[in-house]
PDB file of N, CA and C in Angstrom:
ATOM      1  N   UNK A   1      -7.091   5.836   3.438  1.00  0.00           N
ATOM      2  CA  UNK A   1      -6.044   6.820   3.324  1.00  0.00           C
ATOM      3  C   UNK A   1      -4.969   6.649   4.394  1.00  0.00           C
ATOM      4  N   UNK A   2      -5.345   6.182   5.803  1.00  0.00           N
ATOM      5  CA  UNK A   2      -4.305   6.170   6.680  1.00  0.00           C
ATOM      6  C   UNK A   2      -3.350   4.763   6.087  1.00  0.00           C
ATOM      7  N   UNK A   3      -3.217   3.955   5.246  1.00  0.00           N
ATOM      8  CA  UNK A   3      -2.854   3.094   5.001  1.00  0.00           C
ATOM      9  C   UNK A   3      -1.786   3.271   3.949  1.00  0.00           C
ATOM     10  N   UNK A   4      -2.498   4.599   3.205  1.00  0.00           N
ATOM     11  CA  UNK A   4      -1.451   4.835   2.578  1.00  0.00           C
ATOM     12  C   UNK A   4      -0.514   5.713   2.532  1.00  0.00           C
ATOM     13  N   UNK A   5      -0.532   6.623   3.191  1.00  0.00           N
ATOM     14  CA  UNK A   5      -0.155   7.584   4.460  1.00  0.00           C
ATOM     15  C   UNK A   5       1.472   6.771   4.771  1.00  0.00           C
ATOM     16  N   UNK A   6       0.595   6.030   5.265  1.00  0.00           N
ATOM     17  CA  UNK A   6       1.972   5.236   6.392  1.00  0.00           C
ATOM     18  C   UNK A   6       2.583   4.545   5.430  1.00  0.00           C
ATOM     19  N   UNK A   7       2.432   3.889   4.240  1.00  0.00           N
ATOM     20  CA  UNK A   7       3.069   2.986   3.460  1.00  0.00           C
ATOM     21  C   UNK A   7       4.226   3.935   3.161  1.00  0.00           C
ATOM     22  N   UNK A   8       3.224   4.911   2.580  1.00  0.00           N
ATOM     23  CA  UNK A   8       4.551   6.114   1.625  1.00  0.00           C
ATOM     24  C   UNK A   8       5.321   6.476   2.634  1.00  0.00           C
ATOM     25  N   UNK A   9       5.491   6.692   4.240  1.00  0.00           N
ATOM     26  CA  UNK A   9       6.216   7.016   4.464  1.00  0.00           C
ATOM     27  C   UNK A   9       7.659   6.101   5.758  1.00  0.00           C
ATOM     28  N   UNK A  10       6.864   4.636   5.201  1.00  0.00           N
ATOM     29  CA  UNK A  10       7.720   3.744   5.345  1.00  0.00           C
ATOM     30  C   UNK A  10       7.532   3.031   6.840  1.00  0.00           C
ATOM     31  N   UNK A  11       5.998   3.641   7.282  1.00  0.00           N
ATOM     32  CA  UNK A  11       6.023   3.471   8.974  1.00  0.00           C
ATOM     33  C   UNK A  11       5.019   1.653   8.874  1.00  0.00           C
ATOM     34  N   UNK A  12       6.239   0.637   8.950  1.00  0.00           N
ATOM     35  CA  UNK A  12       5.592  -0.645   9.074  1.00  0.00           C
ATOM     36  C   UNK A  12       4.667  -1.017  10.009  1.00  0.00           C
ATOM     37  N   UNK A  13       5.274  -0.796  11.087  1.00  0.00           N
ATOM     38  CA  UNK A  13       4.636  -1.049  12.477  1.00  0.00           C
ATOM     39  C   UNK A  13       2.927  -0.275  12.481  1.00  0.00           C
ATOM     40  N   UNK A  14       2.618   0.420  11.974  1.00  0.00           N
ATOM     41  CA  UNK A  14       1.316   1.328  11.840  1.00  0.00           C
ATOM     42  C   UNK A  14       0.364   0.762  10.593  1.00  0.00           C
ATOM     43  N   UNK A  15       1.285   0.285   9.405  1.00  0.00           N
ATOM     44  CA  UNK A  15       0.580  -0.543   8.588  1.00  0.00           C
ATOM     45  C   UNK A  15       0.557  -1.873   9.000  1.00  0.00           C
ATOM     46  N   UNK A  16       1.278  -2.216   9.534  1.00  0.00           N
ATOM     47  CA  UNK A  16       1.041  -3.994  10.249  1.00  0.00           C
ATOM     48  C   UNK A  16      -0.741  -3.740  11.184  1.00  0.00           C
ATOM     49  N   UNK A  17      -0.582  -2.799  12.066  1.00  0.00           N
ATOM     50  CA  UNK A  17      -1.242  -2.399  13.136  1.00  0.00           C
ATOM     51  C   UNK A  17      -2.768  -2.158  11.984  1.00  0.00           C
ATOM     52  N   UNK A  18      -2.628  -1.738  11.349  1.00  0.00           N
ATOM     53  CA  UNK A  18      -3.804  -1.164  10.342  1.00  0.00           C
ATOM     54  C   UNK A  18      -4.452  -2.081   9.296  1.00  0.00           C
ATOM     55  N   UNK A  19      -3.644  -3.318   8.880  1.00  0.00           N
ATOM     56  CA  UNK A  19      -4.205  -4.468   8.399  1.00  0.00           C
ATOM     57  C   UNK A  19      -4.690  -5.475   9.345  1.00  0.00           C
ATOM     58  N   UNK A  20      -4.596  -5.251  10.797  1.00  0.00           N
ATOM     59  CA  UNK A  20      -5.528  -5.877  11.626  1.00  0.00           C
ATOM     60  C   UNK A  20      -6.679  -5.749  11.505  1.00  0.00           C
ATOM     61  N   UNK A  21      -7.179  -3.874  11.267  1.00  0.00           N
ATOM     62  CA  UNK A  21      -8.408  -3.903  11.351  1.00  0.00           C
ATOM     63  C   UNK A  21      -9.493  -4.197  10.432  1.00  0.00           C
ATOM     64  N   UNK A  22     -10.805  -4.069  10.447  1.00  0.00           N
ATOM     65  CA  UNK A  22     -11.915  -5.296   9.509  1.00  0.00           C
ATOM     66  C   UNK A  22     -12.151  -3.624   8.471  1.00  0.00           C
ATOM     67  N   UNK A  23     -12.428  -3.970   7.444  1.00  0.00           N
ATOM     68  CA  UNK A  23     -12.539  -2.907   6.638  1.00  0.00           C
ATOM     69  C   UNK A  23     -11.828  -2.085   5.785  1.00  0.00           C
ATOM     70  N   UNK A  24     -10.543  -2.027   6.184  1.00  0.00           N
ATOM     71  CA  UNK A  24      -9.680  -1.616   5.195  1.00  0.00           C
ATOM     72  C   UNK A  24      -8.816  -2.422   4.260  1.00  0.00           C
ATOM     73  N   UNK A  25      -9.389  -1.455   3.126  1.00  0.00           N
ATOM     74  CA  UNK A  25      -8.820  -1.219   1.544  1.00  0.00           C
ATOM     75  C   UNK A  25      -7.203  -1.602   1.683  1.00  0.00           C
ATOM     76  N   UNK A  26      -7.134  -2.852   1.278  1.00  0.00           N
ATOM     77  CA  UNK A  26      -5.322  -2.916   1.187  1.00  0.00           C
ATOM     78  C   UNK A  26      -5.036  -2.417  -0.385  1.00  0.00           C
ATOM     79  N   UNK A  27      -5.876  -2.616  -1.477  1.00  0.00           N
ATOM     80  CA  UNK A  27      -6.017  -2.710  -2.829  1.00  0.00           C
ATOM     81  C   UNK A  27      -6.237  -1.890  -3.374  1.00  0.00           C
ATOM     82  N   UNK A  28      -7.113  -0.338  -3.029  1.00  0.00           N
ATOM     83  CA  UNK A  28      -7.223   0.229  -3.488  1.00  0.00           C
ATOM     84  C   UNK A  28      -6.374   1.477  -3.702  1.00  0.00           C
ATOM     85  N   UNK A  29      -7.091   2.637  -4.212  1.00  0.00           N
ATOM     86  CA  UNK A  29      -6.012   3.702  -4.028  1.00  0.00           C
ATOM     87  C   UNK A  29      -6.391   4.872  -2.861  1.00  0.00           C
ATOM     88  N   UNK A  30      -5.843   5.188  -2.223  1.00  0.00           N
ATOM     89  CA  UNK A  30      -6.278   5.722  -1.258  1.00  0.00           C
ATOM     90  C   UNK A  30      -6.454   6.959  -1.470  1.00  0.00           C
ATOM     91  N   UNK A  31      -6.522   8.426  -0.710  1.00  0.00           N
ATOM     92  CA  UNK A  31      -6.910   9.861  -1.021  1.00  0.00           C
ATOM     93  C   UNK A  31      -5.887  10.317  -2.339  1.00  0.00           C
ATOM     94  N   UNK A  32      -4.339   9.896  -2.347  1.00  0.00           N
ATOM     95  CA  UNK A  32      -3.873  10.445  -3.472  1.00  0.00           C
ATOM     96  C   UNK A  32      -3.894   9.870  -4.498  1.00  0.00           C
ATOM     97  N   UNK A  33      -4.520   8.662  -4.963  1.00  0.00           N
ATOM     98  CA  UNK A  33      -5.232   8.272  -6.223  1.00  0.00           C
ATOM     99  C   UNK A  33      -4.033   7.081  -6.266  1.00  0.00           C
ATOM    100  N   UNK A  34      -2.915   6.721  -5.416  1.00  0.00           N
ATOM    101  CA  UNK A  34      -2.049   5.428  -5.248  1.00  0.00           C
ATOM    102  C   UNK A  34      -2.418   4.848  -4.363  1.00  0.00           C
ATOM    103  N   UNK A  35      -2.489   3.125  -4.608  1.00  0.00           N
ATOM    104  CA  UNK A  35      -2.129   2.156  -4.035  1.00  0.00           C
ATOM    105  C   UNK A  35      -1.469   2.280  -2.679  1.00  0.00           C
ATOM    106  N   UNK A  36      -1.467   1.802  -1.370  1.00  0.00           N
ATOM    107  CA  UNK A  36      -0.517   1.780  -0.598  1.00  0.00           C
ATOM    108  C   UNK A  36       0.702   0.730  -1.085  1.00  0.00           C
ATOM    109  N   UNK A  37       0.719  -0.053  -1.895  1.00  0.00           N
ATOM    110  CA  UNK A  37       1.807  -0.875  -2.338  1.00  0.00           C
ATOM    111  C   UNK A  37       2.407  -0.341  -3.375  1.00  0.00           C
ATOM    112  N   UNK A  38       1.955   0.511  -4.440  1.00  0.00           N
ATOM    113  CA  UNK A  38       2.659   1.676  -5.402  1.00  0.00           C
ATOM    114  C   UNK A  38       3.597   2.898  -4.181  1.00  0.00           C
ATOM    115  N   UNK A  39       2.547   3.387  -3.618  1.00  0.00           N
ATOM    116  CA  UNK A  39       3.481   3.814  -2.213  1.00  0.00           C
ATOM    117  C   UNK A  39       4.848   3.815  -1.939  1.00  0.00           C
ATOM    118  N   UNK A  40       4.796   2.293  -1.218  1.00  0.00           N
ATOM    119  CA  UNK A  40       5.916   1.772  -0.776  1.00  0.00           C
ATOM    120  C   UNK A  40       7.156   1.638  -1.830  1.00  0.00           C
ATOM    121  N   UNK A  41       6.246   1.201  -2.780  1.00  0.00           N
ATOM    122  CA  UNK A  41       7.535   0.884  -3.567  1.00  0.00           C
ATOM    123  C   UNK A  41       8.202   2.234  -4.225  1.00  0.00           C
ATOM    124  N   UNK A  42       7.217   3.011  -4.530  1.00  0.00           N
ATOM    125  CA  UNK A  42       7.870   4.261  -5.106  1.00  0.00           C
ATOM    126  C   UNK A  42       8.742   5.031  -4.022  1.00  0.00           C
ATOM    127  N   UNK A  43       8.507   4.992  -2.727  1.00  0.00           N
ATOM    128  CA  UNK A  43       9.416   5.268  -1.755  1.00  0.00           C
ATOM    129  C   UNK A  43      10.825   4.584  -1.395  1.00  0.00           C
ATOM    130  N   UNK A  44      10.839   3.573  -1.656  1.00  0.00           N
ATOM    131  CA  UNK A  44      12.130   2.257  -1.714  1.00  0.00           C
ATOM    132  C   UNK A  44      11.849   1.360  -0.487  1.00  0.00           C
ATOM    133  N   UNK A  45      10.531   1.230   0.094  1.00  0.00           N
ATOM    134  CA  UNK A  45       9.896   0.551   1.800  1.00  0.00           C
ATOM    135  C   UNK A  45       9.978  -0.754   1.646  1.00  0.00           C
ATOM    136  N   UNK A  46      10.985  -1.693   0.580  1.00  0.00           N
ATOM    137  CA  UNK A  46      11.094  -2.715   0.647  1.00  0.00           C
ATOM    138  C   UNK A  46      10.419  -3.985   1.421  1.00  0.00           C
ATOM    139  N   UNK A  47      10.608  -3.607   2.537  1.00  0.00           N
ATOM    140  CA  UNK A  47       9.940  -4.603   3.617  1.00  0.00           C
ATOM    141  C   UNK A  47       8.764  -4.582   3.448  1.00  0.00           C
ATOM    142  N   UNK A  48       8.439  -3.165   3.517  1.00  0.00           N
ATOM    143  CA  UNK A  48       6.707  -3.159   3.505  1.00  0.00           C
ATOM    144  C   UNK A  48       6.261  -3.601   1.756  1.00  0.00           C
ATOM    145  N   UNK A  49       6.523  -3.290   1.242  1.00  0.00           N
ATOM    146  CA  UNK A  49       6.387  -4.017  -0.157  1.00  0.00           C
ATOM    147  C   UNK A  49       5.994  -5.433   0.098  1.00  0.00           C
ATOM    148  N   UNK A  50       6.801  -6.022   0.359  1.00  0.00           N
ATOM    149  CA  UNK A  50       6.889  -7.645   0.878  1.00  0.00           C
ATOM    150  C   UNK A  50       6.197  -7.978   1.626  1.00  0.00           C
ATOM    151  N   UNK A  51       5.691  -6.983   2.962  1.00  0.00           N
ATOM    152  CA  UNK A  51       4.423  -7.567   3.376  1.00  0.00           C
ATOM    153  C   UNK A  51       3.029  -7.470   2.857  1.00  0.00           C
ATOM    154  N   UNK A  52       3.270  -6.408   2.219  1.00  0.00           N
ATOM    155  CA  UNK A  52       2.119  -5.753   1.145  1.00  0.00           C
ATOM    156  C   UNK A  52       1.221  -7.206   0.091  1.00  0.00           C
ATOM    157  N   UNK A  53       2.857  -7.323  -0.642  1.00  0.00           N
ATOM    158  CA  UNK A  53       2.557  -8.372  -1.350  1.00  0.00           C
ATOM    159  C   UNK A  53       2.501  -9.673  -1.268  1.00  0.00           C
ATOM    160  N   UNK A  54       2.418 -10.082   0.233  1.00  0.00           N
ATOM    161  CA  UNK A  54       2.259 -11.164   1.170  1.00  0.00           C
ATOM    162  C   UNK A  54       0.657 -11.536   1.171  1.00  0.00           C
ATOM    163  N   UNK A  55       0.048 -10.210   1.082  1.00  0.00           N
ATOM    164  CA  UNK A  55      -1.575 -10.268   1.443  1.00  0.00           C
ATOM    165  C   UNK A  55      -1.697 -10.406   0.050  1.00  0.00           C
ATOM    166  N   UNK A  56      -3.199 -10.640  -0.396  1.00  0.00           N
ATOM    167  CA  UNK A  56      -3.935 -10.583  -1.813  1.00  0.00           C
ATOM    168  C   UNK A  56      -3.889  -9.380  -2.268  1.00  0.00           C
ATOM    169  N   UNK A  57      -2.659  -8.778  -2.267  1.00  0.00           N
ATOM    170  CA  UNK A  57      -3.044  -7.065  -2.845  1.00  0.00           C
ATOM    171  C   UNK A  57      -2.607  -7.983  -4.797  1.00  0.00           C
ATOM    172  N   UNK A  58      -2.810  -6.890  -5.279  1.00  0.00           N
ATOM    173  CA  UNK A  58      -2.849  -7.879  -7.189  1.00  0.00           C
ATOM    174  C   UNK A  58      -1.528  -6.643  -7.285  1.00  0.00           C
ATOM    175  N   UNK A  59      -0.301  -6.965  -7.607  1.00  0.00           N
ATOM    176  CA  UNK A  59       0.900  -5.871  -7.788  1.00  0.00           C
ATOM    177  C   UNK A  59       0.804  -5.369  -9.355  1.00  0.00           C
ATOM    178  N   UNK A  60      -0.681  -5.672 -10.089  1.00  0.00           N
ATOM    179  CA  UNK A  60      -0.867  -5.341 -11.410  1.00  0.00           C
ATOM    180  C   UNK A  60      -1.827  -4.674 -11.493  1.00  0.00           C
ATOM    181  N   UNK A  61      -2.503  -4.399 -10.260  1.00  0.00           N
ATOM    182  CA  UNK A  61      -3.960  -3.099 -10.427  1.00  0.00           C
ATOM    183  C   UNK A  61      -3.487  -1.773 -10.130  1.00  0.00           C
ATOM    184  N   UNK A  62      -3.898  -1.143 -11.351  1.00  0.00           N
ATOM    185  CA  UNK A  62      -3.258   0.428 -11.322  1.00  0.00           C
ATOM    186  C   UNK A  62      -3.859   1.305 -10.770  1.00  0.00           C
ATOM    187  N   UNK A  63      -3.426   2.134 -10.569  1.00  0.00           N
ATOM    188  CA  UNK A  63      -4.018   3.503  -9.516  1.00  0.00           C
ATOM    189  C   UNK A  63      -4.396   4.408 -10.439  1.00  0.00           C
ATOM    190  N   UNK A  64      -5.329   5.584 -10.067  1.00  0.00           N
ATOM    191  CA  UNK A  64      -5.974   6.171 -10.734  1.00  0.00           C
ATOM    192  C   UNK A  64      -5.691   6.847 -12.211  1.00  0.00           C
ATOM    193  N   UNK A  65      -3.855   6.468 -12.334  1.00  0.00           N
ATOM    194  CA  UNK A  65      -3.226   7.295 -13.145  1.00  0.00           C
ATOM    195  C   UNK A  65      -2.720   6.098 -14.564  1.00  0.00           C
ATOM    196  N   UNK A  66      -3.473   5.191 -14.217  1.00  0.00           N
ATOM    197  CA  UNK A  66      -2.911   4.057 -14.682  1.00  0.00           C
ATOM    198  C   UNK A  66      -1.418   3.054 -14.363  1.00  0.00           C
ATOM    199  N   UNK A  67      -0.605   3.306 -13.189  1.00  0.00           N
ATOM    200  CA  UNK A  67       0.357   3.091 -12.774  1.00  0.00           C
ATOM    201  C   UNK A  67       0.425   2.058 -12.049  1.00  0.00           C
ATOM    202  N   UNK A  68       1.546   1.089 -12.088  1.00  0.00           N
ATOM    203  CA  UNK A  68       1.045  -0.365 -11.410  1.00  0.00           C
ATOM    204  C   UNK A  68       2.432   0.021 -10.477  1.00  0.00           C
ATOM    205  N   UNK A  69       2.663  -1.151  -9.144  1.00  0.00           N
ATOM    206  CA  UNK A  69       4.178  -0.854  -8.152  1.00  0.00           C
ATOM    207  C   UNK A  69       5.021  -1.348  -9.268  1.00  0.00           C
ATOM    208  N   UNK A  70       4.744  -2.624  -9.938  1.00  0.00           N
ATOM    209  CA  UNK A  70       5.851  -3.120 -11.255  1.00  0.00           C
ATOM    210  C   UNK A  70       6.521  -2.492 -11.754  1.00  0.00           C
TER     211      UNK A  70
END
């Protein structure tokens, strides 16, 4: 959830900081049933999008609502 937290609200430096650590979910959906990369993009976090989709996140796995970042 803190991952996606910070995506949606555009804070890079905290998601850079947070894909360091061993264990967290880049892929999944976090407490509000989105993606941190649906997140970003539904916010306009461009950058973070791009780093998002830098890692193995799949920009075609949907969140709980069926919704992909595409």
């Amino acid at each position: 959830m803190p991952l996606s937290v910070a995506a949606k609200n555009g804070h890079e430096g905290i998601v850079k900081l947070l894909l360091r650590r061993d264990g967290i979910n880049t892929g999944g959906p976090g407490g509000v049933g989105k993606t941190a990369l649906l997140l970003a993009a539904q916010n306009g976090h461009k950058e973070l999008v791009k780093t998002l989709v830098g890692l193995d996140i799949d920009p075609n796995r949907p969140d709980e609502c069926g919704r992909t970042p595409l």
